[in-house]
Protein backbone atom coordinates (compact mmCIF):
# COMPACT_ATOMS: atom_id res chain seq x y z
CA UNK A 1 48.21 2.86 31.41
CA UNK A 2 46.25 -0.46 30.98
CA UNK A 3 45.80 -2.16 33.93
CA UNK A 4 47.55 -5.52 34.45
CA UNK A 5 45.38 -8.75 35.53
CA UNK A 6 45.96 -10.22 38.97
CA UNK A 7 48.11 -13.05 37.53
CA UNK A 8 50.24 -10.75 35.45
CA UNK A 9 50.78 -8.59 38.87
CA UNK A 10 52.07 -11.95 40.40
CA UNK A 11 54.08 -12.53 37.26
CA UNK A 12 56.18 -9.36 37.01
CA UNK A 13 56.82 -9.48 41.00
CA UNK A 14 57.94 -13.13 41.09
CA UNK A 15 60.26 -12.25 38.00
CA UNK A 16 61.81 -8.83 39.55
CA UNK A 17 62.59 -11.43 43.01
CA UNK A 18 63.92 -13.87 41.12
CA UNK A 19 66.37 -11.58 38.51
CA UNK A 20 67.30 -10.11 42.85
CA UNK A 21 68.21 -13.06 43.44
CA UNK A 22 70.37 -13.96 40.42
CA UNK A 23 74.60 -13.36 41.04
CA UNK A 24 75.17 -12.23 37.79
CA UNK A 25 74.00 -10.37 35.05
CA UNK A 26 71.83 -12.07 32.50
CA UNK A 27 73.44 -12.66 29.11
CA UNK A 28 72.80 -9.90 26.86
CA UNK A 29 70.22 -11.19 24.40
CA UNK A 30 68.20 -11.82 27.57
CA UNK A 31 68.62 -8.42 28.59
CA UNK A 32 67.71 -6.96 24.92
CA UNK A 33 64.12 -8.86 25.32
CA UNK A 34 63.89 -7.50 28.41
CA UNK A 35 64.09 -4.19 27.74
CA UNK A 36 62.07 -4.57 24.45
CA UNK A 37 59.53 -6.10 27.43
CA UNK A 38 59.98 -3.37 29.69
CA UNK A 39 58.95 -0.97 26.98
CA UNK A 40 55.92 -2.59 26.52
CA UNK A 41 55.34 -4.39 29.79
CA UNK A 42 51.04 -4.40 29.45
CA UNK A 43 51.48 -6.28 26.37
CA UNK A 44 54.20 -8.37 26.58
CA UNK A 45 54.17 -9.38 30.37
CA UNK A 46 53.63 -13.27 29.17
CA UNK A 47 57.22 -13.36 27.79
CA UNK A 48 58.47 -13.47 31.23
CA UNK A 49 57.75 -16.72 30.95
CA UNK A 50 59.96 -17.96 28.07
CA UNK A 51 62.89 -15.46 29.66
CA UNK A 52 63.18 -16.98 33.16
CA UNK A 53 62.69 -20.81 31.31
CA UNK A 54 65.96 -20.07 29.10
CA UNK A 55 68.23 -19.87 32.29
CA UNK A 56 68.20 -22.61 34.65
CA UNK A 57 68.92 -20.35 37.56
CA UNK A 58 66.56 -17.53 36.65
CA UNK A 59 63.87 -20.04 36.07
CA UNK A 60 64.23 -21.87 39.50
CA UNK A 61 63.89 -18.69 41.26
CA UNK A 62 60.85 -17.64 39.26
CA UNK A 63 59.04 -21.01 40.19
CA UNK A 64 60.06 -20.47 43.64
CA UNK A 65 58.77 -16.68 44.15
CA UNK A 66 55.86 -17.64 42.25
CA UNK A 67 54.74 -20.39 44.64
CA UNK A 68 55.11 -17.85 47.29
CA UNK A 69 53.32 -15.34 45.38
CA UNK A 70 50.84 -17.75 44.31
CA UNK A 71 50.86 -18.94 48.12
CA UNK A 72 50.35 -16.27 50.23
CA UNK A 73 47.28 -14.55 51.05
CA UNK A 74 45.85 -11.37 49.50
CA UNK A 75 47.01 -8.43 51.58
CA UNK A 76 45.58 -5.13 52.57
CA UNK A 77 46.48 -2.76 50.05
CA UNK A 78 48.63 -0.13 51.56
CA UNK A 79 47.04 3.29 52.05
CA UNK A 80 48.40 5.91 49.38
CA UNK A 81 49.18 9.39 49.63
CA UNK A 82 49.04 9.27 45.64
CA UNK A 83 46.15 8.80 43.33
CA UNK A 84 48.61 6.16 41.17
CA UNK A 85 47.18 2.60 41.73
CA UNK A 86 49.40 -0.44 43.29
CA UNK A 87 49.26 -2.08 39.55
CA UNK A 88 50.72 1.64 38.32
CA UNK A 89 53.37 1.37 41.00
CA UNK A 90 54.34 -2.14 39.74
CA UNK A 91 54.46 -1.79 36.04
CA UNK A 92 56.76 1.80 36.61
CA UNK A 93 58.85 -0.11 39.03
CA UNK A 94 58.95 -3.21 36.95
CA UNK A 95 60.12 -1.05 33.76
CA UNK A 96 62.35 0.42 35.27
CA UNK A 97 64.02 -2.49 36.07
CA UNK A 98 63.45 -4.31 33.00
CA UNK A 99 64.99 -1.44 31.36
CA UNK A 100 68.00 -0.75 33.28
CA UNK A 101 71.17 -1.29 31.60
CA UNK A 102 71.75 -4.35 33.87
CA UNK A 103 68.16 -5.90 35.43
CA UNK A 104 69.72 -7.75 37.97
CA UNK A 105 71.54 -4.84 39.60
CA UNK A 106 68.29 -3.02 39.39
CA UNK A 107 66.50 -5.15 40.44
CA UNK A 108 68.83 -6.08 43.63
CA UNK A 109 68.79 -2.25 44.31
CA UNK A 110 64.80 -2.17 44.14
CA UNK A 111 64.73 -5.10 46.47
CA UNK A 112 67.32 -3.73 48.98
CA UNK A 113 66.02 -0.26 49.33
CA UNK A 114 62.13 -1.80 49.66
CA UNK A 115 63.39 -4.19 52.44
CA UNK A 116 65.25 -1.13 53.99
CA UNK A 117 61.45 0.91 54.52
CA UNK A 118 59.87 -2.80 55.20
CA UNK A 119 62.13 -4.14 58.02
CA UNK A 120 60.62 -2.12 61.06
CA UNK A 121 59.16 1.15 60.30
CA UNK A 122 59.57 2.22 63.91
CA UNK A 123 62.99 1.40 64.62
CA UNK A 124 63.80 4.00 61.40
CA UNK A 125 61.35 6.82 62.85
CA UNK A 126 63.46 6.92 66.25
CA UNK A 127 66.42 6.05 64.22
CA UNK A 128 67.69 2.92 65.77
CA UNK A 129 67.64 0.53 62.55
């Protein structure tokens, strides 16, 4: 896999929060380029762009989770028991959702099971969250 620049990391993850945040599906011609995108996600990452600007409500999530992206400080990559690297992670995760037969589900799923393991990661080990 090709490795994805720093501002196409930022990107994809603004795009997957902001199709999480969305309350409906996206209209199917959408989804078509986004699977056609998630096929090909190293090369055609820049169309996420154009897809979030054709729906008002896509787009004004997108600007907003890319402020924060673009806002918040680097963090400590996480320590991995696997040899894959954080920009591997994102572009299987990001195709995934891309190519789902409904994004926004996925991508609401994605987002729901990573704030699950994120909330407080001792409360789950003694089984009180």
């Amino acid at each position: 896999m090709a490795a994805l620049t720093p501002q196409q990391e930022k990107n994809i993850e603004a795009f997957i929060t902001a199709l999480a945040q969305q309350e409906e599906s996206l209209p199917a011609g959408l989804q078509s380029q986004l699977q056609a995108i998630g096929q090909n996600l190293e090369n055609r990452a820049t169309e996420l762009n154009a897809i979030a600007a054709s729906l008002p409500s896509l787009n004004q999530a997108y600007q907003t989770a890319l402020n924060e992206v673009h806002s918040s400080e680097p963090s400590a990559t996480p320590v991995s028991a696997s040899d894959q690297s954080a920009s591997d992670k994102l572009l299987e995760q990001a195709a995934q959702v891309f190519t789902a037969d409904d994004p926004v589900q996925a991508a609401q799923r994605q987002s729901r099971s990573f704030g699950q393991v994120a909330t407080n990661p001792l409360k789950r080990l003694f089984r009180r969250g």
